[in-house]
Protein backbone atom coordinates (compact mmCIF):
# COMPACT_ATOMS: atom_id res chain seq x y z
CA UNK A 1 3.57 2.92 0.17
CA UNK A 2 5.02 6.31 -0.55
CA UNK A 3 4.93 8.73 2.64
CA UNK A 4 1.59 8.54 4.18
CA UNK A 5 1.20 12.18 4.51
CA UNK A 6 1.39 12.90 0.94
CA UNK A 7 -0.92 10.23 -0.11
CA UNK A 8 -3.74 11.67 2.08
CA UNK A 9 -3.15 15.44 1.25
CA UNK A 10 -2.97 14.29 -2.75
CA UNK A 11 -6.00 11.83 -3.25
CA UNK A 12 -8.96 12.92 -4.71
CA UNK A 13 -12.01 11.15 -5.67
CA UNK A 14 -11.80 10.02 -9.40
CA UNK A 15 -14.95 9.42 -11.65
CA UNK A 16 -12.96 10.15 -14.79
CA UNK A 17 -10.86 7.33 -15.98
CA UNK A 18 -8.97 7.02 -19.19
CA UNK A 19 -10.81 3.39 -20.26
CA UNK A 20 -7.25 1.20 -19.83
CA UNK A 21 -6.85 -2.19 -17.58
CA UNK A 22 -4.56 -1.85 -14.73
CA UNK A 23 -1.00 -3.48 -15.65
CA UNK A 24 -0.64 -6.67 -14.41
CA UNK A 25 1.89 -5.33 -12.14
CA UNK A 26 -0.37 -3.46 -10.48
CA UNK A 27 -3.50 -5.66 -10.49
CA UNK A 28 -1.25 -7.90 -8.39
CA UNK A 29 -0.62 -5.11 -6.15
CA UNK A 30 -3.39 -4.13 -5.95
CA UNK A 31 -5.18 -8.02 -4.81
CA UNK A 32 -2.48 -8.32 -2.63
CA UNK A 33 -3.07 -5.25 -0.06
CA UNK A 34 -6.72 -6.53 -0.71
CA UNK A 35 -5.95 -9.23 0.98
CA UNK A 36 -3.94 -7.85 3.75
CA UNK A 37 -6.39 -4.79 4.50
CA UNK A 38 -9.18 -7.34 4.29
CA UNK A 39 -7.39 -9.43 7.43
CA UNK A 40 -5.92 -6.11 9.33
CA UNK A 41 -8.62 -3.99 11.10
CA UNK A 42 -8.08 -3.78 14.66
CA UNK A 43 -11.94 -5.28 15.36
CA UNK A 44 -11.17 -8.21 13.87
CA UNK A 45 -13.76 -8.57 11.48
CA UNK A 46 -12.95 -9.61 8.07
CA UNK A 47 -13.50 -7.82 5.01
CA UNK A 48 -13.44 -9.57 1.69
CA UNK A 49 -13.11 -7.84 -1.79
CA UNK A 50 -14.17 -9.02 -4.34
CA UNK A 51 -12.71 -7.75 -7.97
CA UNK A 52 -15.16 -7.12 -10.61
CA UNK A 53 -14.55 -6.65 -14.56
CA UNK A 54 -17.02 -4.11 -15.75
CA UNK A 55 -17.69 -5.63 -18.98
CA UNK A 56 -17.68 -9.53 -18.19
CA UNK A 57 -20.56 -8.87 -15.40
CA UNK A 58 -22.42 -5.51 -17.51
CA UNK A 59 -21.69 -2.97 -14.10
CA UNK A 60 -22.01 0.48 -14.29
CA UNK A 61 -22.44 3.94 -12.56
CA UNK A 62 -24.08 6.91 -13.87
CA UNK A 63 -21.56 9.16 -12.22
CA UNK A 64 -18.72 7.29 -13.74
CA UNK A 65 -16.92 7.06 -17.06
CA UNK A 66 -14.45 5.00 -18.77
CA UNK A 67 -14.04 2.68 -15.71
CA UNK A 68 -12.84 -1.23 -16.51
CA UNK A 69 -12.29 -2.62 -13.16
CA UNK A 70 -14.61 -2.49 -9.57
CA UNK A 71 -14.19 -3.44 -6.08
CA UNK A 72 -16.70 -4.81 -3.94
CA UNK A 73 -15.93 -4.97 -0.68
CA UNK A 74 -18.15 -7.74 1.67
CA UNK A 75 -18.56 -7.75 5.67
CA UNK A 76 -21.15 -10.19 7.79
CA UNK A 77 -23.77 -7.94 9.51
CA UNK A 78 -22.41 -7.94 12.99
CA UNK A 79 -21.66 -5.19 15.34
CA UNK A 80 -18.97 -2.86 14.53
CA UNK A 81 -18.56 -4.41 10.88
CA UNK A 82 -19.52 -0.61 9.46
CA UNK A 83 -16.27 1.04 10.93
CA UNK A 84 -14.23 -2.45 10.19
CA UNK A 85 -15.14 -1.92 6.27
CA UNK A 86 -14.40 1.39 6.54
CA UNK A 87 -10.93 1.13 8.32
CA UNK A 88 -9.88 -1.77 6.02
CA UNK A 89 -11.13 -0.49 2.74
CA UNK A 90 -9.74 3.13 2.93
CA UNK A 91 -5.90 0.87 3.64
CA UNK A 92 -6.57 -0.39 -0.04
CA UNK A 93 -8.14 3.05 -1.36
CA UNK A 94 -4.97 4.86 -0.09
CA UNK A 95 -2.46 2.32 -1.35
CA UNK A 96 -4.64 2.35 -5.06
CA UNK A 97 -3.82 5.90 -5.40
CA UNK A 98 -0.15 5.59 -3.87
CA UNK A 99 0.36 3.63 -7.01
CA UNK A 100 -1.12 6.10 -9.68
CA UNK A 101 -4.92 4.45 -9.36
CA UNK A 102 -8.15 6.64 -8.78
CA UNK A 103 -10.90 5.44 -6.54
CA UNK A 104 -14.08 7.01 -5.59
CA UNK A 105 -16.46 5.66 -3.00
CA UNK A 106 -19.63 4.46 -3.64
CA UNK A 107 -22.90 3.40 -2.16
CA UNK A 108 -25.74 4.17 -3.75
CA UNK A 109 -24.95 5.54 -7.27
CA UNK A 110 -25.47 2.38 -9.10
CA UNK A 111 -27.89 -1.09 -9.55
CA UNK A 112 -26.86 -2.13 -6.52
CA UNK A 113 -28.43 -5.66 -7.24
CA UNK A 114 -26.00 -6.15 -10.09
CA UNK A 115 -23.03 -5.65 -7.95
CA UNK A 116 -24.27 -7.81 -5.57
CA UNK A 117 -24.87 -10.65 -7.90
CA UNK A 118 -21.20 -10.35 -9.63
CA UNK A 119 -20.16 -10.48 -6.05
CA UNK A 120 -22.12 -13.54 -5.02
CA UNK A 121 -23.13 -11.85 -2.01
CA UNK A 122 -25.13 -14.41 0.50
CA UNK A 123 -27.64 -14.03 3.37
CA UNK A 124 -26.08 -12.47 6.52
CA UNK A 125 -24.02 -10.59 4.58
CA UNK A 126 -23.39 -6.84 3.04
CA UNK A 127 -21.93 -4.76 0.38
CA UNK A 128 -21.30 -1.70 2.15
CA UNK A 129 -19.96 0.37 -1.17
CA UNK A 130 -18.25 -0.12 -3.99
CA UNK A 131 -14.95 1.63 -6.03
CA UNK A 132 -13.72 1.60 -9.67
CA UNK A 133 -9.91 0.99 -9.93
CA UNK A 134 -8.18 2.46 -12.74
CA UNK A 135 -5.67 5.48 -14.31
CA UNK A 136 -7.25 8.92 -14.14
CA UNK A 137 -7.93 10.54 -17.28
CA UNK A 138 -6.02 13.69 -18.41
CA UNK A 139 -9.05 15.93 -16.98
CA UNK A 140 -12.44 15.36 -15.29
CA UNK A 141 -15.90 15.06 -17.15
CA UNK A 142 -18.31 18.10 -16.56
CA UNK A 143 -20.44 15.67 -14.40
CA UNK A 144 -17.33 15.09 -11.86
CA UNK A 145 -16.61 18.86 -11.60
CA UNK A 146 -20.33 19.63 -10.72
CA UNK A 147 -20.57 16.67 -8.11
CA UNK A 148 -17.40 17.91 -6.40
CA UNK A 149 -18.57 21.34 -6.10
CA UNK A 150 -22.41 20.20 -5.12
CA UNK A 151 -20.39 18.71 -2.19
CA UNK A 152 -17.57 21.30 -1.57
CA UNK A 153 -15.33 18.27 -1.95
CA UNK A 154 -12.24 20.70 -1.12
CA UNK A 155 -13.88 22.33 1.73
CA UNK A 156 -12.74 20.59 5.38
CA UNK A 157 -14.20 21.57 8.95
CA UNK A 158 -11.46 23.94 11.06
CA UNK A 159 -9.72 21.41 13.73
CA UNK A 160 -12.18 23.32 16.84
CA UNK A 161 -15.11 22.07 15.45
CA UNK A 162 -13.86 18.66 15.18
CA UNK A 163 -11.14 18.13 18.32
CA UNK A 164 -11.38 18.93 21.84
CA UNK A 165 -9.28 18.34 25.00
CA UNK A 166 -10.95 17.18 27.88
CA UNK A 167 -14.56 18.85 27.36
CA UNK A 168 -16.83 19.78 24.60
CA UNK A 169 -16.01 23.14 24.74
CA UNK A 170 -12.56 23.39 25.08
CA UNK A 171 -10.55 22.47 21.31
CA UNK A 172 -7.36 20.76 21.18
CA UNK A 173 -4.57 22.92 20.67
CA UNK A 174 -1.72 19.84 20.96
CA UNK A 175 1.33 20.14 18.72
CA UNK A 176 3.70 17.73 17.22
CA UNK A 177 2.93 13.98 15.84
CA UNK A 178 -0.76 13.79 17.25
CA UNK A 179 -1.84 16.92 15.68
CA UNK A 180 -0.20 15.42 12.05
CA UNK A 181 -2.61 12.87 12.63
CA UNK A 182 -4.95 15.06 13.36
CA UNK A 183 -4.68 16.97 10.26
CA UNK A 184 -4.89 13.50 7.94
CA UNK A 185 -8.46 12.94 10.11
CA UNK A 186 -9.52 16.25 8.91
CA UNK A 187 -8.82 15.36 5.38
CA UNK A 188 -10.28 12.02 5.49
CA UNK A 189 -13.49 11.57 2.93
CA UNK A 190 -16.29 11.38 3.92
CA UNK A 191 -20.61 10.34 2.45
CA UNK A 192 -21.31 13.78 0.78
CA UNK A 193 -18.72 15.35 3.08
CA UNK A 194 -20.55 15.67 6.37
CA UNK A 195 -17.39 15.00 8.49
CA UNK A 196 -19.01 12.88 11.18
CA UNK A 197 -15.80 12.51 13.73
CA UNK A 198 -15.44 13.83 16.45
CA UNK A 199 -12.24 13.31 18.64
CA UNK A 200 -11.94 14.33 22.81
CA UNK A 201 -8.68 13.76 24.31
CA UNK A 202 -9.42 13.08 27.93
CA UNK A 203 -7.15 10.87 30.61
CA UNK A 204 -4.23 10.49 27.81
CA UNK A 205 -6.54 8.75 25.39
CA UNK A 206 -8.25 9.56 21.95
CA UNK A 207 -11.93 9.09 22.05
CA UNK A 208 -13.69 8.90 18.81
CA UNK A 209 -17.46 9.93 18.41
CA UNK A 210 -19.83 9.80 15.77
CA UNK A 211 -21.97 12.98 15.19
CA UNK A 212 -25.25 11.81 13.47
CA UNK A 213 -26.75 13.30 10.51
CA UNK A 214 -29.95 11.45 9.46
CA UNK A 215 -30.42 9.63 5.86
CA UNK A 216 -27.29 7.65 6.13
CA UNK A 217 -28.33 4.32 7.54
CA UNK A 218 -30.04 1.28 5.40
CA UNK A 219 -29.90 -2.42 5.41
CA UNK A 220 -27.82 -2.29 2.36
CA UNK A 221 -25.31 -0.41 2.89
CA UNK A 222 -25.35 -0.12 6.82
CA UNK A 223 -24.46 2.89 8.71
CA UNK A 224 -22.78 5.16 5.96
CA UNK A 225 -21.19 7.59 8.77
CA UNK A 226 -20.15 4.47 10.77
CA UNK A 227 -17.83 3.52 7.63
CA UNK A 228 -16.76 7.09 7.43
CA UNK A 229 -15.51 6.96 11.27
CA UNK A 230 -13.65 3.93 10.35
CA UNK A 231 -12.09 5.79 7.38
CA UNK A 232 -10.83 8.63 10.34
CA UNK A 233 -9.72 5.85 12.43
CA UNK A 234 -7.20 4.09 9.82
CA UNK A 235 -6.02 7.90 9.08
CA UNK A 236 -5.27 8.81 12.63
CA UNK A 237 -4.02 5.02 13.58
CA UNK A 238 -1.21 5.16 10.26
CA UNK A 239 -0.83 8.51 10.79
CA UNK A 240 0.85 7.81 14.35
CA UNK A 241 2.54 5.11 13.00
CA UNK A 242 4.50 7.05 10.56
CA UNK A 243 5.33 9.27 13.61
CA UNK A 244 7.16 6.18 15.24
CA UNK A 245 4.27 5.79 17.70
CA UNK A 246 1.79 2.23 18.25
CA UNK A 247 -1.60 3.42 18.82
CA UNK A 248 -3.93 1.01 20.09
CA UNK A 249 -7.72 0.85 19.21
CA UNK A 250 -10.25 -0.32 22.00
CA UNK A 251 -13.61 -0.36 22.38
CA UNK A 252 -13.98 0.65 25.65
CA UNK A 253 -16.66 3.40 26.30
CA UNK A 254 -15.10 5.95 28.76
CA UNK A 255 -18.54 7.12 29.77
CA UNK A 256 -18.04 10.84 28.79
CA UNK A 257 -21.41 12.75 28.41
CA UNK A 258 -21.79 13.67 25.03
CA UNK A 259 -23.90 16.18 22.86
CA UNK A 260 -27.07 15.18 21.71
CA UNK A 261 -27.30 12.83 18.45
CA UNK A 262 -23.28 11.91 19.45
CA UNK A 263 -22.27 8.23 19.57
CA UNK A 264 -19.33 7.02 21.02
CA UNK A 265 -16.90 4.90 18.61
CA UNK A 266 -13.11 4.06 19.42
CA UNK A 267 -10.64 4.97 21.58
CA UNK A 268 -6.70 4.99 20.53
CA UNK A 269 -4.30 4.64 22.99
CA UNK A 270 -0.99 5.64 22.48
């Protein structure tokens, strides 16, 4: 992949596509960090992906145009499987665009039952969200440009709202490699761009809490902000990477009191 950094500051959603099949070049690509990112979350759960033709199974999305190609993305309903599917699908989303291809997450937007039927989904079993795959167009339909600014798409929470050192109150000021990684959590995407995480550094570790909004949870999709904390975590664990480091992700809860409606998630160890 090109340098991590740059991937994450450049992405944006895409809803706009220009209507041409990925290369074959790049639909190999493509299947083959599928398959990787499918195998490579640190909960070890597996996440399958399934690849879709829009026009051999008749799939659609009102908020999309002149897509050719989906991804479905599959996970057994056990604990934790949210934040595995979000960890492992944001790998592919991140190499898709490092190659020139738009993505856009998607959950609800759609028949759901006809993506779930093209991707012979199966009892015990769930479709978190879906994404096109395919070249942006030249410039974004009217409908794209309204959605991103009914969500302030561009807009990101400052860093002492979002990381602390030690206590609630007290934000995290740290320099260097961590707060890079930091900054890619900050930019991560997010379901209608609440920005769930929330990150304490206490006893040398990186503890990773959800901050519940309601609305987000369903047997269909799961826990939509529990996918979005998975997202942070695959920022913030690559992120450290690129700095030379080897994070480690545990789920160990370190029994710090948090605010109300808070969850605790991860930790990374470095």
């Amino acid at each position: 992949m090109a340098d991590f950094n740059e991937v994450v500051m450049g992405r944006k959603s895409v809803r706009t596509y220009d209507g041409r099949d990925l290369t074959p070049e790049d639909r190999a690509k493509i299947e083959a960090c599928a398959a990787e990112a499918g195998a490579g979350n640190p909960f070890g759960i597996p996440v399958e992906f399934k690849f879709l033709g829009a026009e051999e199974y008749g799939l659609s999305s009102p908020v999309l145009s002149g897509e050719k190609l989906y991804v479905a993305g599959i996970v057994d309903k056990v604990p934790y499987s949210d934040v595995a599917f979000g960890y492992s699908m944001e790998q592919l989303v991140l190499y898709a665009w490092s190659l020139g291809i738009g993505t856009v997450w998607i959950g609800g937007t759609m028949k759901r039952e006809n993506f779930e039927k093209a991707a012979g989904l199966t009892e015990g079993r769930r479709m978190p969200c879906i994404s096109p795959l395919g070249y942006p167009a030249p410039k974004r339909a009217l409908k794209e440009n309204l959605m991103r600014k009914g969500v302030k798409a561009d807009f990101r929470k400052p860093l002492g709202e979002i990381f602390f050192d030690g206590d609630w109150e007290s934000p995290l000021t740290e320099q260097g490699a961590v707060m890079k990684a930091m900054e890619l959590v900050r930019w991560a995407p997010s379901a209608v761009n609440k920005q769930p995480w929330r990150i304490i550094r206490k006893d040398g570790a990186y503890h990773f809490f959800l901050k519940h909004d309601k609305g987000y949870v369903s047997d269909e999709v799961g826990d939509m902000q529990k996918i979005d904390m998975g997202i942070a975590l695959y920022h913030f664990v690559r992120g450290l990477e690129e700095e030379g480091m080897k994070p480690e992700v545990k789920v160990e809860d370190p029994g710090i009191a948090a605010p109300e409606g808070t969850e605790y998630i991860a930790t990374v160890v470095l």
